[in-house]
N, C-alpha and C. Protein backbone atom coordinates (compact mmCIF):
# COMPACT_ATOMS: atom_id res chain seq x y z
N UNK A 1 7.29 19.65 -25.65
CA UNK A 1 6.87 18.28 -25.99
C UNK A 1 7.16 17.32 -24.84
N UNK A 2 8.35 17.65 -24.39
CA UNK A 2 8.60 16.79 -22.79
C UNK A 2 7.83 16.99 -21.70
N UNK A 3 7.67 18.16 -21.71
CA UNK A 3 6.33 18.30 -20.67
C UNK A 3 4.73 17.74 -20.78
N UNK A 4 4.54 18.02 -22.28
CA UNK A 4 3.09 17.22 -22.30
C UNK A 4 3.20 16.00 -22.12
N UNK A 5 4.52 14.82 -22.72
CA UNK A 5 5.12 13.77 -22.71
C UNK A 5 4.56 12.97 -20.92
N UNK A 6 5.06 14.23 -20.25
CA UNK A 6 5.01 13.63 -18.85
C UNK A 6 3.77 13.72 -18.58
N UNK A 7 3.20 14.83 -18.92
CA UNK A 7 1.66 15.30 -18.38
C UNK A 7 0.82 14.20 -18.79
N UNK A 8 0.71 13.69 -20.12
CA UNK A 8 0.07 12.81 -20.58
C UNK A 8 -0.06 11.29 -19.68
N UNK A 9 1.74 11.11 -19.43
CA UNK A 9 1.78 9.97 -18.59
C UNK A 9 1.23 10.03 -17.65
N UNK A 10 1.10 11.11 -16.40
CA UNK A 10 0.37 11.36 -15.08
C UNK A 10 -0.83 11.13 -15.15
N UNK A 11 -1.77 11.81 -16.35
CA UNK A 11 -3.14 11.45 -16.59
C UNK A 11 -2.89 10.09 -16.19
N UNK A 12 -2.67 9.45 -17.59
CA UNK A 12 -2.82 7.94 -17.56
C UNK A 12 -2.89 7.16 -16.44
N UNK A 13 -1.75 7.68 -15.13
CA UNK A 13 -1.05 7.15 -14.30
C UNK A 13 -2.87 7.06 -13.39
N UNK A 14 -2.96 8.28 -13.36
CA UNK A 14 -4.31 8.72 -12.08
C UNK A 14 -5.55 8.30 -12.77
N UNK A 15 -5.98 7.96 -13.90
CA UNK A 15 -7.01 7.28 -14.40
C UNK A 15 -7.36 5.74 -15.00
N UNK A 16 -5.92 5.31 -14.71
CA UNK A 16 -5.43 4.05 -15.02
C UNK A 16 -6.47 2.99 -14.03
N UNK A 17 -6.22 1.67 -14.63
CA UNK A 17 -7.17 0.36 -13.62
C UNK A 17 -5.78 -0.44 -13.29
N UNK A 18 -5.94 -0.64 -12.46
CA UNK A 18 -5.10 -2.05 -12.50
C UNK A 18 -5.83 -3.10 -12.73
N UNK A 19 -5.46 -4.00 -13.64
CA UNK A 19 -5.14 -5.36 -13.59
C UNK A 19 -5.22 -6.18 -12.24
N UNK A 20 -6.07 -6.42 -11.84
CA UNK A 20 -6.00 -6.97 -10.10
C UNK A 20 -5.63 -8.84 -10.39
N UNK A 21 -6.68 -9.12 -11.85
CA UNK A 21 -6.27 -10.48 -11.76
C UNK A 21 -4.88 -10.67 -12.07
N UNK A 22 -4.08 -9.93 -13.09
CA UNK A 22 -2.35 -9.89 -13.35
C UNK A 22 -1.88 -9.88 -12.26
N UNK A 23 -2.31 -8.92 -11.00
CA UNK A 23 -1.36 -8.74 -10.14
C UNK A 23 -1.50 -10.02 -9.09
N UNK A 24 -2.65 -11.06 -8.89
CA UNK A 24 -2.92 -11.76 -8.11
C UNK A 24 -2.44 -13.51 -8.79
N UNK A 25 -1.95 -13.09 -10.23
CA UNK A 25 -1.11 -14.30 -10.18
C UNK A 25 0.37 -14.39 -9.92
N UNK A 26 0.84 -12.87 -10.14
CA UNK A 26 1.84 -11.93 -9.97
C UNK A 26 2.72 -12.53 -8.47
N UNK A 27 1.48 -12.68 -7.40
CA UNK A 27 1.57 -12.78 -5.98
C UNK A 27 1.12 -13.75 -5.92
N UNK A 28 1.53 -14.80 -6.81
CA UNK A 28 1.26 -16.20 -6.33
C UNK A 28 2.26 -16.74 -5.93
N UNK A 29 2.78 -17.92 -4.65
CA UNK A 29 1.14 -18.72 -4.33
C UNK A 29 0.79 -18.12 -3.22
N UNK A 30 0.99 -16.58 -2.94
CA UNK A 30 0.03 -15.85 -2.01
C UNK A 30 -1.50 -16.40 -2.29
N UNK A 31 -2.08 -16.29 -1.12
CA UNK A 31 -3.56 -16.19 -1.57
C UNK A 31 -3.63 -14.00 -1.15
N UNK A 32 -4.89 -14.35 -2.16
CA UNK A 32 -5.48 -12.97 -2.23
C UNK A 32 -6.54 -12.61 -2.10
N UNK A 33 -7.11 -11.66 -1.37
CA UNK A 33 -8.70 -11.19 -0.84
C UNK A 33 -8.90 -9.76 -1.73
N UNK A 34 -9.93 -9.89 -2.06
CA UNK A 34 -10.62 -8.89 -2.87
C UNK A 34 -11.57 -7.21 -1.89
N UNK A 35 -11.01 -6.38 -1.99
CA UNK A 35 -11.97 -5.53 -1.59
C UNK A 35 -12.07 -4.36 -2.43
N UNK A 36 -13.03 -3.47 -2.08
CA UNK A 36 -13.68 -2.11 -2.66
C UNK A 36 -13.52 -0.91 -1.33
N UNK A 37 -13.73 0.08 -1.90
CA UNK A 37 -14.10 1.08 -1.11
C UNK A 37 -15.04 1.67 -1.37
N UNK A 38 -15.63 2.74 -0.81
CA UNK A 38 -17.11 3.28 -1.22
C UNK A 38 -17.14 4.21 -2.17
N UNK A 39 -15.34 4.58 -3.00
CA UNK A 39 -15.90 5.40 -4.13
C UNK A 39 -16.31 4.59 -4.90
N UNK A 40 -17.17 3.85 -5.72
CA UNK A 40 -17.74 2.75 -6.58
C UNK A 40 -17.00 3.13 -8.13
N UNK A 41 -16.98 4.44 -8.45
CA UNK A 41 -16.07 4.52 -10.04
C UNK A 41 -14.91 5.67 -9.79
N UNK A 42 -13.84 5.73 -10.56
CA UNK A 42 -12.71 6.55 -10.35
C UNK A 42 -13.11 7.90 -10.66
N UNK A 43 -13.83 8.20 -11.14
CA UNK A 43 -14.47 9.67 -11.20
C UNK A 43 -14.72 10.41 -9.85
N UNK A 44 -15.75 9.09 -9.07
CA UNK A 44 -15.89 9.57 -7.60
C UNK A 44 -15.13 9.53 -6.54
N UNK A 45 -13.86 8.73 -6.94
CA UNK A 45 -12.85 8.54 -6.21
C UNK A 45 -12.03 9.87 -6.13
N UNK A 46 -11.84 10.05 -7.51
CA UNK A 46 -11.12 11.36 -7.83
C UNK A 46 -11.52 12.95 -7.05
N UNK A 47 -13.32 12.55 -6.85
CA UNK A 47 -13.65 13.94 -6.31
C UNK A 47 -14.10 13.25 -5.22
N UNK A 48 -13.76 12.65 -4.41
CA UNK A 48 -14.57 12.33 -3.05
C UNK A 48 -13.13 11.33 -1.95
N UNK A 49 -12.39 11.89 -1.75
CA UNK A 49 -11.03 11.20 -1.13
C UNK A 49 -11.91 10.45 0.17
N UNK A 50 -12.75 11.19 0.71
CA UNK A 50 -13.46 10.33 1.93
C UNK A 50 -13.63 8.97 1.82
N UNK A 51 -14.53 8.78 0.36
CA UNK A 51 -15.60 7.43 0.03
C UNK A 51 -14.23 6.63 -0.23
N UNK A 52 -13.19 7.38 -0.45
CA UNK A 52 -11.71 6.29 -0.76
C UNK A 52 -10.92 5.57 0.72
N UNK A 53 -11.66 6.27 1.79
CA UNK A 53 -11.23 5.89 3.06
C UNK A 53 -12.09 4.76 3.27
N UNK A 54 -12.85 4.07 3.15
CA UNK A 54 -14.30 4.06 3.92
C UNK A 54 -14.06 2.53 2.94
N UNK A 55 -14.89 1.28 3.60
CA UNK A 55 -15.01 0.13 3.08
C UNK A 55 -16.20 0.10 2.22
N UNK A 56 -16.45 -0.10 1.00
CA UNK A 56 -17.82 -0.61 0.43
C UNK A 56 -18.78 -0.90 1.08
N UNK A 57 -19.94 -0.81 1.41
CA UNK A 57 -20.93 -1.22 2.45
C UNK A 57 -21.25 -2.43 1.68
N UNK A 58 -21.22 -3.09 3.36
CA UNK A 58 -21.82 -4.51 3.17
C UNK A 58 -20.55 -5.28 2.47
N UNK A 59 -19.71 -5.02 3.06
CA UNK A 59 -17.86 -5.64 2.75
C UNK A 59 -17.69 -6.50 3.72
N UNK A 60 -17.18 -7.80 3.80
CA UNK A 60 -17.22 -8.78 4.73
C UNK A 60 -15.82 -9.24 4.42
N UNK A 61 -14.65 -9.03 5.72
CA UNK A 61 -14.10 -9.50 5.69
C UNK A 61 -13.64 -10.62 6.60
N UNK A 62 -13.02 -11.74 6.43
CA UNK A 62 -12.67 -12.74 7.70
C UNK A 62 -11.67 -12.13 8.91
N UNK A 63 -11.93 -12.49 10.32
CA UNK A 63 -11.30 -12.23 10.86
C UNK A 63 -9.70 -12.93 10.81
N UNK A 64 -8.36 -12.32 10.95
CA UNK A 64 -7.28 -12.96 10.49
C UNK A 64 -6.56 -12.55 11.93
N UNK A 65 -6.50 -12.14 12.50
CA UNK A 65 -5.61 -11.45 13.88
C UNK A 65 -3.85 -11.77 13.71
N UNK A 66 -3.79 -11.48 12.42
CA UNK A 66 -2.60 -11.68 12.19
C UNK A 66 -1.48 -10.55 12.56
N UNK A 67 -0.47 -11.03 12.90
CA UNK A 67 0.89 -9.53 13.05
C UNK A 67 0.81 -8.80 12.06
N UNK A 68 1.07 -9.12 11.05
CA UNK A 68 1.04 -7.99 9.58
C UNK A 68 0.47 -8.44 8.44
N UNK A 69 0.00 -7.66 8.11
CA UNK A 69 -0.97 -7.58 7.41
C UNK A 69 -0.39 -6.68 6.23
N UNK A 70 -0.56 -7.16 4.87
CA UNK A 70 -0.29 -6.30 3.65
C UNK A 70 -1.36 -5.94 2.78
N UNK A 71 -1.43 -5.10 2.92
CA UNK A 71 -2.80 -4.03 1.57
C UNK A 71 -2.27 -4.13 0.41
N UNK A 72 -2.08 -3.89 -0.35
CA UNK A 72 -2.18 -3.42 -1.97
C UNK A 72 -3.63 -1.92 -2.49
N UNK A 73 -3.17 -1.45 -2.75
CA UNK A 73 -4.38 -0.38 -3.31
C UNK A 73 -3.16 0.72 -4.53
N UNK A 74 -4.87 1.04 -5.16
CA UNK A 74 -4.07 1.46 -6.70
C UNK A 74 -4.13 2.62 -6.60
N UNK A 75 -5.01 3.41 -5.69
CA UNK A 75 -4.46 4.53 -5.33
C UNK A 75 -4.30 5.78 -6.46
N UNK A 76 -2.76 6.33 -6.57
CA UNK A 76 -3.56 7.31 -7.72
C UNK A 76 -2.17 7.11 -8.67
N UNK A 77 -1.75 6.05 -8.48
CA UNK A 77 -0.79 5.06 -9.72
C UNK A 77 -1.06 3.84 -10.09
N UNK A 78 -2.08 3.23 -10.71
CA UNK A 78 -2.45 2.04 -11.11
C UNK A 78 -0.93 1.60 -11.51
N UNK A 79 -0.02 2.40 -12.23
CA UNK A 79 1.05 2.11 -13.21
C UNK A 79 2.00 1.80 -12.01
N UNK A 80 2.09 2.49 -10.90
CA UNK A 80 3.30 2.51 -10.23
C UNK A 80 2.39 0.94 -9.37
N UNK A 81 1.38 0.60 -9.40
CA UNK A 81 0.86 -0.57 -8.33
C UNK A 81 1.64 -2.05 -9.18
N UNK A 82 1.18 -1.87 -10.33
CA UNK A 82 1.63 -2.59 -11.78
C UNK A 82 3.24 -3.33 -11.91
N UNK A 83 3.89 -2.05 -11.66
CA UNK A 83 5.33 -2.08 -12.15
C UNK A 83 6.26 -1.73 -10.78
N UNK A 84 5.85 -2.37 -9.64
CA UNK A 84 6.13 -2.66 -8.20
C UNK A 84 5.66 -3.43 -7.19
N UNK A 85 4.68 -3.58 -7.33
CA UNK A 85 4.12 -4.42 -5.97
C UNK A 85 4.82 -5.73 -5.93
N UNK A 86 4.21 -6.34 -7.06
CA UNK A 86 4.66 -7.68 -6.76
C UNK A 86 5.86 -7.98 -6.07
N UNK A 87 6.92 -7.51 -6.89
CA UNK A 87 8.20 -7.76 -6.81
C UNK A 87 8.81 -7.05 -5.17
N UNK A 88 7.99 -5.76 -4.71
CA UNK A 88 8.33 -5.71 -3.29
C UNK A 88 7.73 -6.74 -2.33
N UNK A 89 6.39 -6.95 -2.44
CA UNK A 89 5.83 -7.95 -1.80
C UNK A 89 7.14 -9.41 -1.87
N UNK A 90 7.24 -9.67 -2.67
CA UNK A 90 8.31 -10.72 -2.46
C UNK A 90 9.54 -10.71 -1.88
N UNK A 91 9.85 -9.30 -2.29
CA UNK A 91 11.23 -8.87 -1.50
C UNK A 91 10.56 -8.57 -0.03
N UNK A 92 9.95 -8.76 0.69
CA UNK A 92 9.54 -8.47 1.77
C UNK A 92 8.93 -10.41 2.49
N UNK A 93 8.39 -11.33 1.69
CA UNK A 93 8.31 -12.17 2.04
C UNK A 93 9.55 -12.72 2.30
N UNK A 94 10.87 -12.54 1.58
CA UNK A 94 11.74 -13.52 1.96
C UNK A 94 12.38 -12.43 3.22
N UNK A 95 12.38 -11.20 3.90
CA UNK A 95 12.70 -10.79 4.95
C UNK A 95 11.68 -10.95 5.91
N UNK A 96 10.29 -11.43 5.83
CA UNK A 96 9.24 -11.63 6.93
C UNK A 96 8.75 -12.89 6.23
N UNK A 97 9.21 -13.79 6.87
CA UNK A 97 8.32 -15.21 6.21
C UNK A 97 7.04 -15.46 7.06
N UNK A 98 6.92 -14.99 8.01
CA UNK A 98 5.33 -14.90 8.57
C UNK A 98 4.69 -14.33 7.90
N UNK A 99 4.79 -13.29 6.51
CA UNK A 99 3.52 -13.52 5.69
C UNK A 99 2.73 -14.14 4.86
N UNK A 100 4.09 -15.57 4.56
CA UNK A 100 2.95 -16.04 3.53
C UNK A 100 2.10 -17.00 3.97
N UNK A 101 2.05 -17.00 5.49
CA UNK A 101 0.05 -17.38 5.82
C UNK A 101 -0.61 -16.75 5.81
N UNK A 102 -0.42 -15.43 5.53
CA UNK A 102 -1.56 -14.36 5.52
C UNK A 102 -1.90 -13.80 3.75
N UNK A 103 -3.26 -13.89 3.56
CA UNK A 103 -3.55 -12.96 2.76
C UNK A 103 -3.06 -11.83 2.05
N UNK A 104 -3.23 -11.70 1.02
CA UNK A 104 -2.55 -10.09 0.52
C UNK A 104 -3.81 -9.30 0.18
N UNK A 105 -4.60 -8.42 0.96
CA UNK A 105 -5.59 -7.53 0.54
C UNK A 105 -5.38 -6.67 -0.93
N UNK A 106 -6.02 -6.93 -1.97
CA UNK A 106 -6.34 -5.92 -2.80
C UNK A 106 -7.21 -5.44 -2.69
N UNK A 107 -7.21 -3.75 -2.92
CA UNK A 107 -8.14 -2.79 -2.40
C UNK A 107 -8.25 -1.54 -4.01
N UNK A 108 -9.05 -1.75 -4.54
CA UNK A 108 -9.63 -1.03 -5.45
C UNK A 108 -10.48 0.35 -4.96
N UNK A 109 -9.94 1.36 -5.32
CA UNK A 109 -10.36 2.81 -4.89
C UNK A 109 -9.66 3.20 -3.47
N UNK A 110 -8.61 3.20 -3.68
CA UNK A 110 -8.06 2.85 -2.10
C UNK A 110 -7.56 4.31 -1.88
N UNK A 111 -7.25 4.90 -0.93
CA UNK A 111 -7.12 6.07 -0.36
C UNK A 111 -5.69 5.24 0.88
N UNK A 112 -4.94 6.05 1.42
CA UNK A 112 -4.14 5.46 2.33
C UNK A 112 -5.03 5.03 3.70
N UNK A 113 -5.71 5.51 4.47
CA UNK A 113 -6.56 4.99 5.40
C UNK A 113 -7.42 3.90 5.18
N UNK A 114 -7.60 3.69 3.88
CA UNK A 114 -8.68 2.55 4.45
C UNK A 114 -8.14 1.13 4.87
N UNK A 115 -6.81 0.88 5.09
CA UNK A 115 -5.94 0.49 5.66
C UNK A 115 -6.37 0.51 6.77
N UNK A 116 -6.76 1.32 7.81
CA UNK A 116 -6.94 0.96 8.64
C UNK A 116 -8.34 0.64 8.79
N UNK A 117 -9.02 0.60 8.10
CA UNK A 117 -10.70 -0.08 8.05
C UNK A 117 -10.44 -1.36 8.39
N UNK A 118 -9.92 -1.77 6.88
CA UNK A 118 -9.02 -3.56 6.63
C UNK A 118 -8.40 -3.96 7.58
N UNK A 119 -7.92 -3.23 8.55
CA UNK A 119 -7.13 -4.13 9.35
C UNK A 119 -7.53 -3.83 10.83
N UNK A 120 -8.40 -2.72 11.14
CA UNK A 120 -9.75 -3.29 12.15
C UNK A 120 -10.28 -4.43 12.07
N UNK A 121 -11.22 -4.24 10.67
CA UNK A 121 -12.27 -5.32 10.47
C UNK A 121 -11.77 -6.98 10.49
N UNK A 122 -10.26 -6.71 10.12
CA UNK A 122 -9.80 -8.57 10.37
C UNK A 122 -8.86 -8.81 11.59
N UNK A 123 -8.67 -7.60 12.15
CA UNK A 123 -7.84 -8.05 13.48
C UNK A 123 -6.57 -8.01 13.57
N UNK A 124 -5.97 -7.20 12.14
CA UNK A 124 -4.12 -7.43 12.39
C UNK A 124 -3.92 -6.24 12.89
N UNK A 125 -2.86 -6.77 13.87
CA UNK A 125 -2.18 -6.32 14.88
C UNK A 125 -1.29 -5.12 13.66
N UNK A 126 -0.95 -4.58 12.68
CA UNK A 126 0.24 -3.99 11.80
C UNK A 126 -0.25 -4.20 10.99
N UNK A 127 -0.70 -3.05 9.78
CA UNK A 127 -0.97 -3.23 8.19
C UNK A 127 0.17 -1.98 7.66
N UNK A 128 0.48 -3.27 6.64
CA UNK A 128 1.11 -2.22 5.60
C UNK A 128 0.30 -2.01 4.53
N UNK A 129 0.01 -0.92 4.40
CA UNK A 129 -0.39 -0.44 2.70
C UNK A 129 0.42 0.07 1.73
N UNK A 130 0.50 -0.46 0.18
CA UNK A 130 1.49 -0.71 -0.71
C UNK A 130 0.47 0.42 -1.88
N UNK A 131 0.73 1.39 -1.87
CA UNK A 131 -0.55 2.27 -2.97
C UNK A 131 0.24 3.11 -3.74
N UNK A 132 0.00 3.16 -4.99
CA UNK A 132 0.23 4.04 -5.96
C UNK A 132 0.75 6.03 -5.80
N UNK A 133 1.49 6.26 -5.58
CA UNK A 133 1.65 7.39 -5.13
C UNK A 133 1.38 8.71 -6.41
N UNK A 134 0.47 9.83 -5.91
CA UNK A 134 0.69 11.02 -6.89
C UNK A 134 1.55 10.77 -8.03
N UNK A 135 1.68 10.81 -9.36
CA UNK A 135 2.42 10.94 -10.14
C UNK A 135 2.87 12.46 -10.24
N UNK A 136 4.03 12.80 -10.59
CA UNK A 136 5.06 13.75 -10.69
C UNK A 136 5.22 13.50 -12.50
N UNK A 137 5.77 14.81 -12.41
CA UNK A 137 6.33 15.31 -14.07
C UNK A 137 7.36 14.39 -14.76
N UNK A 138 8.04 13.55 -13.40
CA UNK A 138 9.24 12.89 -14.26
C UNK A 138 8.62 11.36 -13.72
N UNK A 139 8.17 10.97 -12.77
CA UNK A 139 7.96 9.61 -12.54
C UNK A 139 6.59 9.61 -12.54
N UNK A 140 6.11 8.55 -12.91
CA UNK A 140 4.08 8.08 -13.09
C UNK A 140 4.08 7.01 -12.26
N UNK A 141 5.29 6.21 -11.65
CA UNK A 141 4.56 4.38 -11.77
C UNK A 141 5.59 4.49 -10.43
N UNK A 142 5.27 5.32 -9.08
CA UNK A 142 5.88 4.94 -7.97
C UNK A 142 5.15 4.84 -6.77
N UNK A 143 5.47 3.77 -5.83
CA UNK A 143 4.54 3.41 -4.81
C UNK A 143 5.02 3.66 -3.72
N UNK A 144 4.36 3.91 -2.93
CA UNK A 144 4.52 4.29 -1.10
C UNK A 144 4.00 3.48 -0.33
N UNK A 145 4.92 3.25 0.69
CA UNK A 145 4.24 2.22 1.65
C UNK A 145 4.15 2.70 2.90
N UNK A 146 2.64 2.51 3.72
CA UNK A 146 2.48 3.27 4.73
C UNK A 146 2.84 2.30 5.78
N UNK A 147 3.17 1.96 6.77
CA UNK A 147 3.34 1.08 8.20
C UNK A 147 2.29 1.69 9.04
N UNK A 148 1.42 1.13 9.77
CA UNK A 148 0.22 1.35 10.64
C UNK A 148 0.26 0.24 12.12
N UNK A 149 0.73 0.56 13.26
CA UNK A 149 0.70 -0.30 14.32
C UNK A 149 -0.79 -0.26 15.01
N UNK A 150 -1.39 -1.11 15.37
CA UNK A 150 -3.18 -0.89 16.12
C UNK A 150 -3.53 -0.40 15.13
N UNK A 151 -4.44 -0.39 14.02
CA UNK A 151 -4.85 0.15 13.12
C UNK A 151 -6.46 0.15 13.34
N UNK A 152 -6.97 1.63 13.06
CA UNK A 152 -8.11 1.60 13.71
C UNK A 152 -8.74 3.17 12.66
N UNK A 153 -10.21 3.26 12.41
CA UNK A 153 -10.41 4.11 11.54
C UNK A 153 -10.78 5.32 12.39
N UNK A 154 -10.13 6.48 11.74
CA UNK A 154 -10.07 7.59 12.33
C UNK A 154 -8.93 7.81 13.13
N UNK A 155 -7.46 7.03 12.63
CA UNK A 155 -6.09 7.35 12.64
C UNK A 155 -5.53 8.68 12.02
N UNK A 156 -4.80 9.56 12.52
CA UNK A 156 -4.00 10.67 11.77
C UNK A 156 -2.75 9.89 11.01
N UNK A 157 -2.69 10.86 10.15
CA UNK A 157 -1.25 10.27 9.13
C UNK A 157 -0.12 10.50 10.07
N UNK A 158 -0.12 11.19 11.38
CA UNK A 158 0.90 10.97 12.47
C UNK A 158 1.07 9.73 12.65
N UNK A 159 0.10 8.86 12.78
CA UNK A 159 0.71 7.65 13.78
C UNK A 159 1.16 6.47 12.33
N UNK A 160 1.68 6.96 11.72
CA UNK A 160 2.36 5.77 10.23
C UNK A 160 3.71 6.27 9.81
N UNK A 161 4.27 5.54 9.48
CA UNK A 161 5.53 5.58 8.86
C UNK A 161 5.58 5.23 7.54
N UNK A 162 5.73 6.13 6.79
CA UNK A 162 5.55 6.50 4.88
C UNK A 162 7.63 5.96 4.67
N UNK A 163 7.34 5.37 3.65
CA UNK A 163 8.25 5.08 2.56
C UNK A 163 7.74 5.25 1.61
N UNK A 164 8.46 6.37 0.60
CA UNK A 164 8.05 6.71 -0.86
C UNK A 164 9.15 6.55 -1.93
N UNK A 165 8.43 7.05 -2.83
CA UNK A 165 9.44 6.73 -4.31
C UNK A 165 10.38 5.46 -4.23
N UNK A 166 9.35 4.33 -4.31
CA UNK A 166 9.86 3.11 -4.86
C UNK A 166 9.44 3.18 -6.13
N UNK A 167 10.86 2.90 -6.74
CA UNK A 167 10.32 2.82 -8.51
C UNK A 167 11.75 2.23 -9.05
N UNK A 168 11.64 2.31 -10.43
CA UNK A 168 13.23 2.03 -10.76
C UNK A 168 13.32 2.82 -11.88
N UNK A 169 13.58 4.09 -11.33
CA UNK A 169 13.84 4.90 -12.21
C UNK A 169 14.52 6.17 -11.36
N UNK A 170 15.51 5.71 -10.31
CA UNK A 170 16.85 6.08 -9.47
C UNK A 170 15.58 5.96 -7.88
N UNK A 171 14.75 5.64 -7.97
CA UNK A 171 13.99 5.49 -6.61
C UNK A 171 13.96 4.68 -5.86
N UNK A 172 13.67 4.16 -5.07
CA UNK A 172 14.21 2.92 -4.06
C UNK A 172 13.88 1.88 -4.76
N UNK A 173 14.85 0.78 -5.07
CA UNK A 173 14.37 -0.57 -5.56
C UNK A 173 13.50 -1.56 -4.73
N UNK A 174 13.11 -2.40 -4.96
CA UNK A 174 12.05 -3.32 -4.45
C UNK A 174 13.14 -4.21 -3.00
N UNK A 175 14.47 -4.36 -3.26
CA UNK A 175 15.07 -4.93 -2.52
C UNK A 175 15.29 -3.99 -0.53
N UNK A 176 15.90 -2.40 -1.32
CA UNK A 176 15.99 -1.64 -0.77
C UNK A 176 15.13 -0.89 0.22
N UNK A 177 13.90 -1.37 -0.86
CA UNK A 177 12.76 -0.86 0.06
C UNK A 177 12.09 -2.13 1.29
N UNK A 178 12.21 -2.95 0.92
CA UNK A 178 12.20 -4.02 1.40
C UNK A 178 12.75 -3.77 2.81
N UNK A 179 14.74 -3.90 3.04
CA UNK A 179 15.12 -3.44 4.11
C UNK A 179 14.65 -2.66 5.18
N UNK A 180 14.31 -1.85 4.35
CA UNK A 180 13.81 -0.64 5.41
C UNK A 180 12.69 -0.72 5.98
N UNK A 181 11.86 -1.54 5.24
CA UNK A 181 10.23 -1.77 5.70
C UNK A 181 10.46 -2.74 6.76
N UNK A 182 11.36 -3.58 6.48
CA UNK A 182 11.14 -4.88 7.55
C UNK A 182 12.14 -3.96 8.93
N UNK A 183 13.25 -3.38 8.62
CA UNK A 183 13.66 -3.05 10.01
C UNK A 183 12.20 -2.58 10.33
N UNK A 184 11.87 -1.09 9.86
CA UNK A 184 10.59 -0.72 10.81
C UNK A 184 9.50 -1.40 11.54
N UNK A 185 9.12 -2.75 11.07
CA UNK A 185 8.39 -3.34 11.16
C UNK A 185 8.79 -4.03 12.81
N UNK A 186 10.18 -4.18 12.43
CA UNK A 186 11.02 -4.55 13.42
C UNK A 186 11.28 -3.70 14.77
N UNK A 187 11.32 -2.60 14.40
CA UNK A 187 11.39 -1.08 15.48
C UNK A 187 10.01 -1.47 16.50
N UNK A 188 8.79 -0.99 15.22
CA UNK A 188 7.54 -0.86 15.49
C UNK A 188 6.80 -2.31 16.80
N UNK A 189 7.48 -3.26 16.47
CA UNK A 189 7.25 -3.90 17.08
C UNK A 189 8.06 -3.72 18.48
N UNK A 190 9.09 -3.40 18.79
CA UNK A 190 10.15 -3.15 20.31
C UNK A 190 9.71 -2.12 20.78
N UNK A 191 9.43 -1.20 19.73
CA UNK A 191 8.66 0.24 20.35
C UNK A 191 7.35 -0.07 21.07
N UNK A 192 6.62 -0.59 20.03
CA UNK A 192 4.78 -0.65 20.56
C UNK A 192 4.33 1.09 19.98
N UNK A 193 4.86 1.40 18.53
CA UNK A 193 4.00 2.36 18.22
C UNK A 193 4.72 2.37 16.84
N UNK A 194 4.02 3.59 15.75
CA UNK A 194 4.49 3.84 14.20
C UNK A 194 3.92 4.86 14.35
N UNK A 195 4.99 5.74 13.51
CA UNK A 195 4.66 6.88 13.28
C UNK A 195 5.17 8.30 13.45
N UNK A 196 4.99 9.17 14.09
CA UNK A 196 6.03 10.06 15.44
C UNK A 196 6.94 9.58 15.97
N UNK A 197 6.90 8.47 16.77
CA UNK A 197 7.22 8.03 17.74
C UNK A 197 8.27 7.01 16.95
N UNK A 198 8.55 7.43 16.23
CA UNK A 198 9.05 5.92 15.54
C UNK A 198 10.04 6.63 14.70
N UNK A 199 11.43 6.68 14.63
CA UNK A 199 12.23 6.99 13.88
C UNK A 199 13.21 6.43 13.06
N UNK A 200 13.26 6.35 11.61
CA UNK A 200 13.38 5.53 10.61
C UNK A 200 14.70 5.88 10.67
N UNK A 201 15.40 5.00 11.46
CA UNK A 201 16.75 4.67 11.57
C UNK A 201 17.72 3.90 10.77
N UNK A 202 17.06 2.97 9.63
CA UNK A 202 17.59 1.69 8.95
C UNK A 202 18.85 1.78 8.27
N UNK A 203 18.78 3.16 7.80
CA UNK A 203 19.77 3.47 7.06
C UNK A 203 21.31 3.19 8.02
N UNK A 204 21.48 3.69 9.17
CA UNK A 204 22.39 3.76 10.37
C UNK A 204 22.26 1.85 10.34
N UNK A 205 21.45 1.40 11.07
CA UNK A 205 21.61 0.03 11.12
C UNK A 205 21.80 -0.98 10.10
């Protein structure tokens, strides 16, 4: 019964919507930009990971040439986007206050790369993407955050630096994760790269 218990939740987790308008008052008084990707329904998302890379055609975004840049995408935890973002996003504004002139991209059908579509197409120098991670047997609602320096499409998952299992359910808290994102952010910038090249030291510092 504990096992279907969880199984059931994972469904939910990977077929779930987010709430984009909840989460965009959530992240107020961020402002917030709306995007798609080219899987158009979660069915095709589910069988087509490509169309989850790839911007909606005929997607217009403003140019922003900002240092960092934050994504949001629901990825394949609507639940874990739900019952985290916000609250890291904030724990991350009060350690980088240069974001709240920038935008917070929400990205519906999001795949981890199209991160770097979004942040070609507007010019930031660093995107983080904040996405729903695989659900597991014991956790449904945990998010990963990718770090991307030059972000450009047709990046390998080499050149990013992953933080996972933020959740609160013994997984990194929103505060914790926070730390660690902003040192890197911090590295990434003295270095001039993310990814390989980039070793997630925070814990030591």
């Amino acid at each position: 019964l504990a096992f279907q218990e969880d199984h059931a939740a994972a469904r939910d987790a990977i077929h779930g919507r987010v709430d984009w308008d909840v989460l965009a008052r959530a992240l107020a008084p961020l402002a917030t930009l709306r995007v798609a990707s080219a899987a158009s329904e979660r069915a095709v998302y589910l069988r087509r990971p490509d169309l989850g890379r790839q911007l909606a055609p005929g997607t217009d975004l403003p140019r922003l040439d900002c240092p960092l840049l934050i994504v949001i995408g629901d990825g394949l935890s609507a639940r874990g986007v739900a019952a985290n973002a916000a609250a890291l996003v904030a724990a991350l504004v009060a350690r980088l206050p240069e974001l709240v002139a920038v935008p917070v991209i929400l990205a519906e059908g999001a795949r981890v790369a199209l991160g770097d579509a979004i942040g070609a197409a507007t010019g930031a120098r660093m995107v983080l993407m904040l996405i729903g991670e695989r659900p597991g047997l014991t956790v449904a609602d945990s998010l990963g955050a990718y770090l991307t320096l030059a972000p450009r499409v047709g990046l390998r998952d080499s050149a990013r630096n992953c933080v996972s299992n933020i959740h609160g359910h013994g997984g990194l808290g929103p505060e914790a994760a926070a730390d660690r994102l902003a040192w890197l952010v911090g590295a990434a910038r003295q270095l001039g790269a993310t990814g390989v090249a980039l070793k997630d030291e925070s814990a030591a510092a």
